[in-house]
PDB file of N, CA and C in Angstrom:
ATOM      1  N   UNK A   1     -35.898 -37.654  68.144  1.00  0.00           N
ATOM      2  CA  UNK A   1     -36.249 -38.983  67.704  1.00  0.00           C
ATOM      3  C   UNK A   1     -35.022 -39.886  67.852  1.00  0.00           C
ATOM      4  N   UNK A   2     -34.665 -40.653  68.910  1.00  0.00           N
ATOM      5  CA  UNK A   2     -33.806 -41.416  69.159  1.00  0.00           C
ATOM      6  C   UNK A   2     -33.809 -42.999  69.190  1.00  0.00           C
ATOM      7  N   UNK A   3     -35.072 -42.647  70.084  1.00  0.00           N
ATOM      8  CA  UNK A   3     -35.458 -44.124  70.514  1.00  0.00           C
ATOM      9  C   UNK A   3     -35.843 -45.518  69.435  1.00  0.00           C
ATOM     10  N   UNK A   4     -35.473 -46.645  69.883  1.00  0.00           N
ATOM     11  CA  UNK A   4     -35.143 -47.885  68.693  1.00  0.00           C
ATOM     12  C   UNK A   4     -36.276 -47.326  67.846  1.00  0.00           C
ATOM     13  N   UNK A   5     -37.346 -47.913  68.381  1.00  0.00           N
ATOM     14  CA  UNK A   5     -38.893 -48.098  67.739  1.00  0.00           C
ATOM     15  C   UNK A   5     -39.174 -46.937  66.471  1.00  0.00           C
ATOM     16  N   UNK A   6     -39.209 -45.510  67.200  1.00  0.00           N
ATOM     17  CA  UNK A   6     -39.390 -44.126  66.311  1.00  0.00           C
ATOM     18  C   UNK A   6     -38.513 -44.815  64.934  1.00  0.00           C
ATOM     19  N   UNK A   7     -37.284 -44.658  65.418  1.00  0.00           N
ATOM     20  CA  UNK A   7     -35.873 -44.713  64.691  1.00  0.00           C
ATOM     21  C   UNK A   7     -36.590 -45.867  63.049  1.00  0.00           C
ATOM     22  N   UNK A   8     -36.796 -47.226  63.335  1.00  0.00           N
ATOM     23  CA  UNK A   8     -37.320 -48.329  62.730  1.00  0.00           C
ATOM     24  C   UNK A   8     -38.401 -47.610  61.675  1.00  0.00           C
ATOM     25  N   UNK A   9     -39.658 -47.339  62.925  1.00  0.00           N
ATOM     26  CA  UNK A   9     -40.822 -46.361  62.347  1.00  0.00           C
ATOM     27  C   UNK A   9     -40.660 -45.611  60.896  1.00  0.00           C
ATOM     28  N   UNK A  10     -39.566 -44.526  61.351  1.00  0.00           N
ATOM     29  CA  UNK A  10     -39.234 -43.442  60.309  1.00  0.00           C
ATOM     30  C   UNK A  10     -38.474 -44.224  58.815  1.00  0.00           C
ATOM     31  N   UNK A  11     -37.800 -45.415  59.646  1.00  0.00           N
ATOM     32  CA  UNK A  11     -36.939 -46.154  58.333  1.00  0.00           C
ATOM     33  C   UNK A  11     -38.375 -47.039  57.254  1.00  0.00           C
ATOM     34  N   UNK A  12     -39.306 -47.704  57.997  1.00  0.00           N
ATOM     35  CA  UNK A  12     -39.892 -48.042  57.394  1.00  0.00           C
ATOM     36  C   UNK A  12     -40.863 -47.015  56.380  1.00  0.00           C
ATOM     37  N   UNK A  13     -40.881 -45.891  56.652  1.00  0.00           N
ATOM     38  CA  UNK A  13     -41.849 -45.102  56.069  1.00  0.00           C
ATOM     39  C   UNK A  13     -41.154 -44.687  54.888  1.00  0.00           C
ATOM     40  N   UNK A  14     -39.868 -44.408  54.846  1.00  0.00           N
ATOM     41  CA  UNK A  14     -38.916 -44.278  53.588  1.00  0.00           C
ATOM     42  C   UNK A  14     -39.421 -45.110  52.587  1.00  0.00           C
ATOM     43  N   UNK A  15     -38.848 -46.238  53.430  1.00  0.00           N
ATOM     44  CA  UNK A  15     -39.115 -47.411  52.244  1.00  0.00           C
ATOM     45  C   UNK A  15     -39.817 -47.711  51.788  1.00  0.00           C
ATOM     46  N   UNK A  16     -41.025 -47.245  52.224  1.00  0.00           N
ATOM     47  CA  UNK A  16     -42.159 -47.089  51.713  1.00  0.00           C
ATOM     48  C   UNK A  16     -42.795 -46.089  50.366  1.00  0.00           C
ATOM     49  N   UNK A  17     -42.166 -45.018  50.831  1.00  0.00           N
ATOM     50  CA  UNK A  17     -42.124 -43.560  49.810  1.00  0.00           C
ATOM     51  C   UNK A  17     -41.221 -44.055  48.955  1.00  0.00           C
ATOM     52  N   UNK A  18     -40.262 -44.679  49.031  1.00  0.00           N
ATOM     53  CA  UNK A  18     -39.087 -45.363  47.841  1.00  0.00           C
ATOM     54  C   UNK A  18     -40.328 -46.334  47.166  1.00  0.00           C
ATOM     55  N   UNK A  19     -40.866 -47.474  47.317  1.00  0.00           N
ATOM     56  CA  UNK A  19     -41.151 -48.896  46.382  1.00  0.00           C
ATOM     57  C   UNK A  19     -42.748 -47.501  45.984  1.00  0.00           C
ATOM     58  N   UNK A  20     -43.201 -46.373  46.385  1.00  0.00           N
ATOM     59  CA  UNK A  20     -44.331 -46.052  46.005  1.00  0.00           C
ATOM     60  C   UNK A  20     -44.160 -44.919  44.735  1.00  0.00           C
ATOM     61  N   UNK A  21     -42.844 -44.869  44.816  1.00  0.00           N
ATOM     62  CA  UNK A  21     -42.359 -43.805  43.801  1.00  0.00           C
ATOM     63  C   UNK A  21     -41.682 -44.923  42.488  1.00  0.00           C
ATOM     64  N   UNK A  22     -41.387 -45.857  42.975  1.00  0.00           N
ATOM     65  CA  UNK A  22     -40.751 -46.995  42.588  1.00  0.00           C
ATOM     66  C   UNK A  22     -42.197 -47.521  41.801  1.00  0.00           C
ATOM     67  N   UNK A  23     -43.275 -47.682  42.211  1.00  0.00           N
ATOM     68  CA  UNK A  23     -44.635 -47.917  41.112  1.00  0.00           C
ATOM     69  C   UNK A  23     -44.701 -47.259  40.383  1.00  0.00           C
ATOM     70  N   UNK A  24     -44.961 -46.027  41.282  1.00  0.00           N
ATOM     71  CA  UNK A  24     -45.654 -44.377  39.999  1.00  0.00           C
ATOM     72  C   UNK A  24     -44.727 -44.707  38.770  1.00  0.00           C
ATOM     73  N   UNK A  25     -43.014 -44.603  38.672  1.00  0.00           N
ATOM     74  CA  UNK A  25     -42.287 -44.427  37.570  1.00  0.00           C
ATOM     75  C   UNK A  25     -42.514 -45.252  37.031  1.00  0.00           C
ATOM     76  N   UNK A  26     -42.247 -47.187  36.799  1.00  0.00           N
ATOM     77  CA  UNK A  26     -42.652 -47.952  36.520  1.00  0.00           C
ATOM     78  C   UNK A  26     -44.306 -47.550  35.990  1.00  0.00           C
ATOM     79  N   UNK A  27     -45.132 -46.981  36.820  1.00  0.00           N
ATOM     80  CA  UNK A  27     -46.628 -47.073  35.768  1.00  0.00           C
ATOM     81  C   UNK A  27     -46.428 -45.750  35.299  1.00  0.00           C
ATOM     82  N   UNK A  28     -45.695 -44.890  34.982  1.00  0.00           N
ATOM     83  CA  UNK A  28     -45.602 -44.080  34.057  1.00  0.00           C
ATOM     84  C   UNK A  28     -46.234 -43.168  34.432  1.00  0.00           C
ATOM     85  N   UNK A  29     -46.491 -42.750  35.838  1.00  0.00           N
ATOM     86  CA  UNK A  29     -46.812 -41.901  35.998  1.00  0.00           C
ATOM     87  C   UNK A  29     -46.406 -40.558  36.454  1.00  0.00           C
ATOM     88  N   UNK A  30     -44.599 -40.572  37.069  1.00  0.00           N
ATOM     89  CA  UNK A  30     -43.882 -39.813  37.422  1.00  0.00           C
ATOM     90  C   UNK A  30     -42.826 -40.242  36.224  1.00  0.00           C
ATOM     91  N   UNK A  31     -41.965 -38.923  35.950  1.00  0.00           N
ATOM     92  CA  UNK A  31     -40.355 -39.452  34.975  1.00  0.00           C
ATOM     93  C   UNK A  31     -39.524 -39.938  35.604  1.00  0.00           C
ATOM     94  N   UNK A  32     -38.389 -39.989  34.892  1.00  0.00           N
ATOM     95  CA  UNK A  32     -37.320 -40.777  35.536  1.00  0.00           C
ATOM     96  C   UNK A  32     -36.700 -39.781  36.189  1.00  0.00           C
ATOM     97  N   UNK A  33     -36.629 -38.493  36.241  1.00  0.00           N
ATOM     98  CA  UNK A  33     -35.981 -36.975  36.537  1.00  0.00           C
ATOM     99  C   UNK A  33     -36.468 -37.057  38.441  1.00  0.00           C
ATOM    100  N   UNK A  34     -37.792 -37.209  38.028  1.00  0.00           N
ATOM    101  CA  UNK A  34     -39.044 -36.771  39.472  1.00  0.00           C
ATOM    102  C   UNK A  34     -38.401 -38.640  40.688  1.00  0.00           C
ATOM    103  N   UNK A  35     -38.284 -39.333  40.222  1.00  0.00           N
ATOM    104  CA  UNK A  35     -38.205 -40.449  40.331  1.00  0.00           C
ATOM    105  C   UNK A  35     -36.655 -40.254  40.939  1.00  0.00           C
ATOM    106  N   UNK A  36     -35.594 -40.055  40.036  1.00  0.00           N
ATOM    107  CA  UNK A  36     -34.347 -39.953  41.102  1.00  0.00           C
ATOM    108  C   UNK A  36     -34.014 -39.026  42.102  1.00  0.00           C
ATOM    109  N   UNK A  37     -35.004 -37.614  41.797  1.00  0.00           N
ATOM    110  CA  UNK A  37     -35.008 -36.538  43.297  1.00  0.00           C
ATOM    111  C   UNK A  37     -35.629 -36.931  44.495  1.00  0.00           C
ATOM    112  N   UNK A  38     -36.729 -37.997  43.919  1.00  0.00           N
ATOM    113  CA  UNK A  38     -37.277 -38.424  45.025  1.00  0.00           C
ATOM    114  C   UNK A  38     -36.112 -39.698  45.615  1.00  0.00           C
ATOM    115  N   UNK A  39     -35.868 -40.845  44.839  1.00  0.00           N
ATOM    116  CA  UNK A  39     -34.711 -41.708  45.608  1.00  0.00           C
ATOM    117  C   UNK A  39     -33.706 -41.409  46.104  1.00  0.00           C
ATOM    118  N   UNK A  40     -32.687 -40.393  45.474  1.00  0.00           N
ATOM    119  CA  UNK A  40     -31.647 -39.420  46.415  1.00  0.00           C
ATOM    120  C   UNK A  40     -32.055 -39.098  47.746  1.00  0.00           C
ATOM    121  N   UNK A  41     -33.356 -38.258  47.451  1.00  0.00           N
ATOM    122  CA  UNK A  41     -33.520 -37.326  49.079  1.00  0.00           C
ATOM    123  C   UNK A  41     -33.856 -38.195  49.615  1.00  0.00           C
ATOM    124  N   UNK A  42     -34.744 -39.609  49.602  1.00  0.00           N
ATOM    125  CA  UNK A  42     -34.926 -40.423  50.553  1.00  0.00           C
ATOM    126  C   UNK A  42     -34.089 -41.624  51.025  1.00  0.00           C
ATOM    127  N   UNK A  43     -32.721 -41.852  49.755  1.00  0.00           N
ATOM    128  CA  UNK A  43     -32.048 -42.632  50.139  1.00  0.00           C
ATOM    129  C   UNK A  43     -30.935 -42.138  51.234  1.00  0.00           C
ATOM    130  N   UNK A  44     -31.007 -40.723  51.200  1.00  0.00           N
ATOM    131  CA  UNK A  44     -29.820 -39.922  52.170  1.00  0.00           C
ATOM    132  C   UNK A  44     -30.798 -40.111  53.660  1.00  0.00           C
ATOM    133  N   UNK A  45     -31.928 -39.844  53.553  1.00  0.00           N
ATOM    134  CA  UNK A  45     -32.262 -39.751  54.791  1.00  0.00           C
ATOM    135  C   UNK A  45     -32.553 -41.265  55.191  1.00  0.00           C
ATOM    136  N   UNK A  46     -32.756 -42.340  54.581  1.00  0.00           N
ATOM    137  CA  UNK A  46     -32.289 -43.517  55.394  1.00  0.00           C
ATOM    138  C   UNK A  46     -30.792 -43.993  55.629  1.00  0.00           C
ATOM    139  N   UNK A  47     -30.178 -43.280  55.002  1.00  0.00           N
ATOM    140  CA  UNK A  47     -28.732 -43.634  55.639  1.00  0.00           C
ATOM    141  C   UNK A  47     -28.110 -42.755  56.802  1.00  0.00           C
ATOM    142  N   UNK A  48     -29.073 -41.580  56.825  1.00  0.00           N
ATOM    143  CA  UNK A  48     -28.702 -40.895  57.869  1.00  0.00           C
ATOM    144  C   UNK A  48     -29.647 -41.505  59.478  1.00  0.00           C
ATOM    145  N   UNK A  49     -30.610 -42.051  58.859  1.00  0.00           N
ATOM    146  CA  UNK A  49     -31.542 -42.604  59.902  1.00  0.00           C
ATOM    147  C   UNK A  49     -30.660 -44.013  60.757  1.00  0.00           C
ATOM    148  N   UNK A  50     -30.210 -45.127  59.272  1.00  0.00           N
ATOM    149  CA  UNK A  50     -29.446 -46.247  59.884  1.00  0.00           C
ATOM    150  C   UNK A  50     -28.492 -46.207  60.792  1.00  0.00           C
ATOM    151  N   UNK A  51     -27.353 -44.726  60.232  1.00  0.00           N
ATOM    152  CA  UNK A  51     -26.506 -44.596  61.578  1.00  0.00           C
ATOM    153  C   UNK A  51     -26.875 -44.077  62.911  1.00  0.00           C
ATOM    154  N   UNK A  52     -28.504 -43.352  62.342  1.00  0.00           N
ATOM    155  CA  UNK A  52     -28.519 -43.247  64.429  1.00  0.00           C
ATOM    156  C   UNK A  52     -29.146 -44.525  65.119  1.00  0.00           C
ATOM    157  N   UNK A  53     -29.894 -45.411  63.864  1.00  0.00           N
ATOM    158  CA  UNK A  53     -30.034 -46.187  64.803  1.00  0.00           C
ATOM    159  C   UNK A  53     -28.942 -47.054  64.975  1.00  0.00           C
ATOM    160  N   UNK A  54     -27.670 -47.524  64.549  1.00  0.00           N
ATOM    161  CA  UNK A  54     -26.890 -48.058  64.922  1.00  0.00           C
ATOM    162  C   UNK A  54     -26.171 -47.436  66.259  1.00  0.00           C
ATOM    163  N   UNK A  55     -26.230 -46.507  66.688  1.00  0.00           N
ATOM    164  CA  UNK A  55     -25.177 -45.860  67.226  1.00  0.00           C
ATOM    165  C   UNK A  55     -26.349 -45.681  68.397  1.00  0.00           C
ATOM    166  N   UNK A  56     -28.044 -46.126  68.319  1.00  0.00           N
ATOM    167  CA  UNK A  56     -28.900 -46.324  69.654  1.00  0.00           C
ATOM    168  C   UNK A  56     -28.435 -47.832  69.919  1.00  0.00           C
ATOM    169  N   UNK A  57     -28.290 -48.696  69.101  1.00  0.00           N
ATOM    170  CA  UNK A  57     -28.265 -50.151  69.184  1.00  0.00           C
ATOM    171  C   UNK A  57     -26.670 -50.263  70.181  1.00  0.00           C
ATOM    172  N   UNK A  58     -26.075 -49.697  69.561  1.00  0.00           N
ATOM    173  CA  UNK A  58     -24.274 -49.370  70.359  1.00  0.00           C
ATOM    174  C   UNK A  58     -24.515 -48.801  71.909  1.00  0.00           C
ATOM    175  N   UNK A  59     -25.111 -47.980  71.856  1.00  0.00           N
ATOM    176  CA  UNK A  59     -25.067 -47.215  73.079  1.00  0.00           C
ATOM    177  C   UNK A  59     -25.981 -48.075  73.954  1.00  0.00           C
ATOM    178  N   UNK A  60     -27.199 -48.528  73.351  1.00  0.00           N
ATOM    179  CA  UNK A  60     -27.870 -49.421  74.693  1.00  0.00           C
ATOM    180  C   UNK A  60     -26.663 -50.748  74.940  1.00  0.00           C
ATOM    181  N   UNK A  61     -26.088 -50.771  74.368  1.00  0.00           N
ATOM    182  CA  UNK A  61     -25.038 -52.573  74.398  1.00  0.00           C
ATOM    183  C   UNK A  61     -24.460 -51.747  75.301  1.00  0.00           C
ATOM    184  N   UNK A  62     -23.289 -50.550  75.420  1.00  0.00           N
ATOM    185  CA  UNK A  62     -22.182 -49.761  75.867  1.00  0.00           C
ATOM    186  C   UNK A  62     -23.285 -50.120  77.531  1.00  0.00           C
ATOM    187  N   UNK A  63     -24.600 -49.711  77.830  1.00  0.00           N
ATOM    188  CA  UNK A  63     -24.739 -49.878  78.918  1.00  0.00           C
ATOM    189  C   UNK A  63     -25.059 -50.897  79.610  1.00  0.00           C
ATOM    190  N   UNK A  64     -25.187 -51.998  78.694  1.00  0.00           N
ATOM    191  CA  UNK A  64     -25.407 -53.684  79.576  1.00  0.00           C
ATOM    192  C   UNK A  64     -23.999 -54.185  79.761  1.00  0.00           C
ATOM    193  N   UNK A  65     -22.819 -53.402  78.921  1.00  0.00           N
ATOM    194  CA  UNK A  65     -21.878 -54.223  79.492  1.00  0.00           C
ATOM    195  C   UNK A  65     -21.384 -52.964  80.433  1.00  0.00           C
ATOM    196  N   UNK A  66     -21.382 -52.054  81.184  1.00  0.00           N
ATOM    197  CA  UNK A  66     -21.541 -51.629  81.999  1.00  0.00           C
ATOM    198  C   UNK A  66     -21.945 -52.294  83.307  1.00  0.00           C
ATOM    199  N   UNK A  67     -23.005 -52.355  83.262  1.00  0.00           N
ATOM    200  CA  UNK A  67     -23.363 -52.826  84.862  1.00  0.00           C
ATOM    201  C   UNK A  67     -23.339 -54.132  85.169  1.00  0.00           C
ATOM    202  N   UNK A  68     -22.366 -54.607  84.827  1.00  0.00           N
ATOM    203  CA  UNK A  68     -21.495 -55.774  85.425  1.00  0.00           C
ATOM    204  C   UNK A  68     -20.735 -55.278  86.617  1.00  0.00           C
ATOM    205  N   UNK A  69     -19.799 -54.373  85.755  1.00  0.00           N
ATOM    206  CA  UNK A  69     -18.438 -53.383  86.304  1.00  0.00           C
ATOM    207  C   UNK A  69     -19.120 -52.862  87.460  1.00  0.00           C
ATOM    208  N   UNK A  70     -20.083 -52.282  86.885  1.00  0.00           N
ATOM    209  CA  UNK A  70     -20.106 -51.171  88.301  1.00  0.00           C
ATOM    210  C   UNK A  70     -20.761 -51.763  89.323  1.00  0.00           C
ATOM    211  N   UNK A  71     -21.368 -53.035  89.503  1.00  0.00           N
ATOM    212  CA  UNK A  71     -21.825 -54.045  89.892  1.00  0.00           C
ATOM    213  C   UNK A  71     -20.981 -54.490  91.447  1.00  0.00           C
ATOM    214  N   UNK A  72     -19.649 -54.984  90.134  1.00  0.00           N
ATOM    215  CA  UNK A  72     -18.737 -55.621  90.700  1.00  0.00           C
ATOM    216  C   UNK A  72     -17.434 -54.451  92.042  1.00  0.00           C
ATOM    217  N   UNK A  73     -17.403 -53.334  91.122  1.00  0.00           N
ATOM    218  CA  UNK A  73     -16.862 -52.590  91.876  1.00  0.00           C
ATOM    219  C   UNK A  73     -17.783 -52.046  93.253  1.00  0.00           C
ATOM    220  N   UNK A  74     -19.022 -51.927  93.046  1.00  0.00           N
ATOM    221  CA  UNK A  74     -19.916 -51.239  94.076  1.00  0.00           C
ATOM    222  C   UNK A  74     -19.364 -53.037  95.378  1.00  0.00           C
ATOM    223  N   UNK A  75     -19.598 -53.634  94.981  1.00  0.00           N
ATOM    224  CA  UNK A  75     -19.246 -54.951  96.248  1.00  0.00           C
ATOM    225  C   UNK A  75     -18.203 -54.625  96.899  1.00  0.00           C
ATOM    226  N   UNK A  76     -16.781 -54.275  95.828  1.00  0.00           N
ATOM    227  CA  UNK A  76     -15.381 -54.262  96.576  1.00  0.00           C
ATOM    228  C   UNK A  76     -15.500 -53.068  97.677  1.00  0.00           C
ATOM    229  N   UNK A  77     -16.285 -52.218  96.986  1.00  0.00           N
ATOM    230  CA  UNK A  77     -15.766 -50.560  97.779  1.00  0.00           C
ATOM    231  C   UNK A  77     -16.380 -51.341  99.670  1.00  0.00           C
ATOM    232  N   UNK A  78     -17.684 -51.919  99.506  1.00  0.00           N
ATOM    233  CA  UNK A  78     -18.693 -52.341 100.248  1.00  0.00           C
ATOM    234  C   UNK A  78     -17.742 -52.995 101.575  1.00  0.00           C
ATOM    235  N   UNK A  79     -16.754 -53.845 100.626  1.00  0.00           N
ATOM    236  CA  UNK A  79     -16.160 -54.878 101.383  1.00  0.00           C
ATOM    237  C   UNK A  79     -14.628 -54.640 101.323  1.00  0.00           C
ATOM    238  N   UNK A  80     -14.185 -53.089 101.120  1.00  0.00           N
ATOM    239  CA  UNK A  80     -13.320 -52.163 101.419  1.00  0.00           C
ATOM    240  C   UNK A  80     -12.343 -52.805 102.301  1.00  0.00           C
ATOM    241  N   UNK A  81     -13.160 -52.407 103.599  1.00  0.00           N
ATOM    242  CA  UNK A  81     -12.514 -52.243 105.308  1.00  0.00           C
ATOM    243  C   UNK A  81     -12.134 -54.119 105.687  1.00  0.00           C
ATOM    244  N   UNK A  82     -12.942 -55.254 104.819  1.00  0.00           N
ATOM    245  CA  UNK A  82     -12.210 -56.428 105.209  1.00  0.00           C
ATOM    246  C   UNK A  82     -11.170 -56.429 103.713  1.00  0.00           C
ATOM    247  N   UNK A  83     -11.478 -56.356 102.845  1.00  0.00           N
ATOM    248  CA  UNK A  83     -10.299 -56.345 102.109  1.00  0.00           C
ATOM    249  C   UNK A  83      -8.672 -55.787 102.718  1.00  0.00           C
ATOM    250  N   UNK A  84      -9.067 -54.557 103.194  1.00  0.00           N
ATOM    251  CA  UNK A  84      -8.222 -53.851 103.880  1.00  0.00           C
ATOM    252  C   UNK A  84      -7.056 -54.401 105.177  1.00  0.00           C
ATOM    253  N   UNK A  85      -8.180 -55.003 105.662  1.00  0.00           N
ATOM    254  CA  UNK A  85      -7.544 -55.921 107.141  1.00  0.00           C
ATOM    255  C   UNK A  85      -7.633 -57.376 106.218  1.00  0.00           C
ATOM    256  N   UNK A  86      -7.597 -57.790 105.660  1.00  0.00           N
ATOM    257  CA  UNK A  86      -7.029 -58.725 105.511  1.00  0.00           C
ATOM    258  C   UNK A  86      -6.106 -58.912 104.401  1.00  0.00           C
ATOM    259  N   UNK A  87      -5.401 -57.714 103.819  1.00  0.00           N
ATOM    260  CA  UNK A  87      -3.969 -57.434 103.072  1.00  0.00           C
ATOM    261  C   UNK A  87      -2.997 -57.569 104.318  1.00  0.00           C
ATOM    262  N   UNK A  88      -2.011 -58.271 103.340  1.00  0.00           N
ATOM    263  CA  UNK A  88      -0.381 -58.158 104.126  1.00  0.00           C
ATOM    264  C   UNK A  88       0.041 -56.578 103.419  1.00  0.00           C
ATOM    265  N   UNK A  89       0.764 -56.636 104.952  1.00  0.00           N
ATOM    266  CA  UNK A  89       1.342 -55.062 104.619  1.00  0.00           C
ATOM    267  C   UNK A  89       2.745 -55.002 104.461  1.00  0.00           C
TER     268      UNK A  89
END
């Protein structure tokens, strides 16, 4: 599960299981005991979720500023042999 969308998906469903556990206690229907095992385990796994999606959000950027470069270098190699002849030696 990497991809943005999944990544979002899975975060929203937390937060969801958080504000629904977040009723039950409030209507008295879970304790406050049942209520923080449930916000722990789900607050760890959205913070473990946020950094992968930060680090998908990083890595797709890492490759748009990429293909500029390799862009720019694929021309020079291209245009090598006049670069070449037309250096002073």
């Amino acid at each position: 599960m990497d991809s943005r969308a999944e990544l979002l998906k899975e975060i929203n469903k937390l937060n969801e299981k958080l504000s629904r556990a977040r009723e039950l206690f409030l209507n008295g229907d879970i304790d406050a005991s049942d209520y923080k095992t449930i916000k722990s385990e789900n607050e760890h796994k959205l913070e473990v979720l946020e950094v992968k999606l930060a680090e998908t959000i990083n890595a797709k950027r890492q490759k748009e500023d990429i293909v500029p470069i390799v862009v720019k270098a694929i021309e020079r190699l291209t245009r090598l042999d006049v670069i070449y002849s037309q250096s002073i030696i």
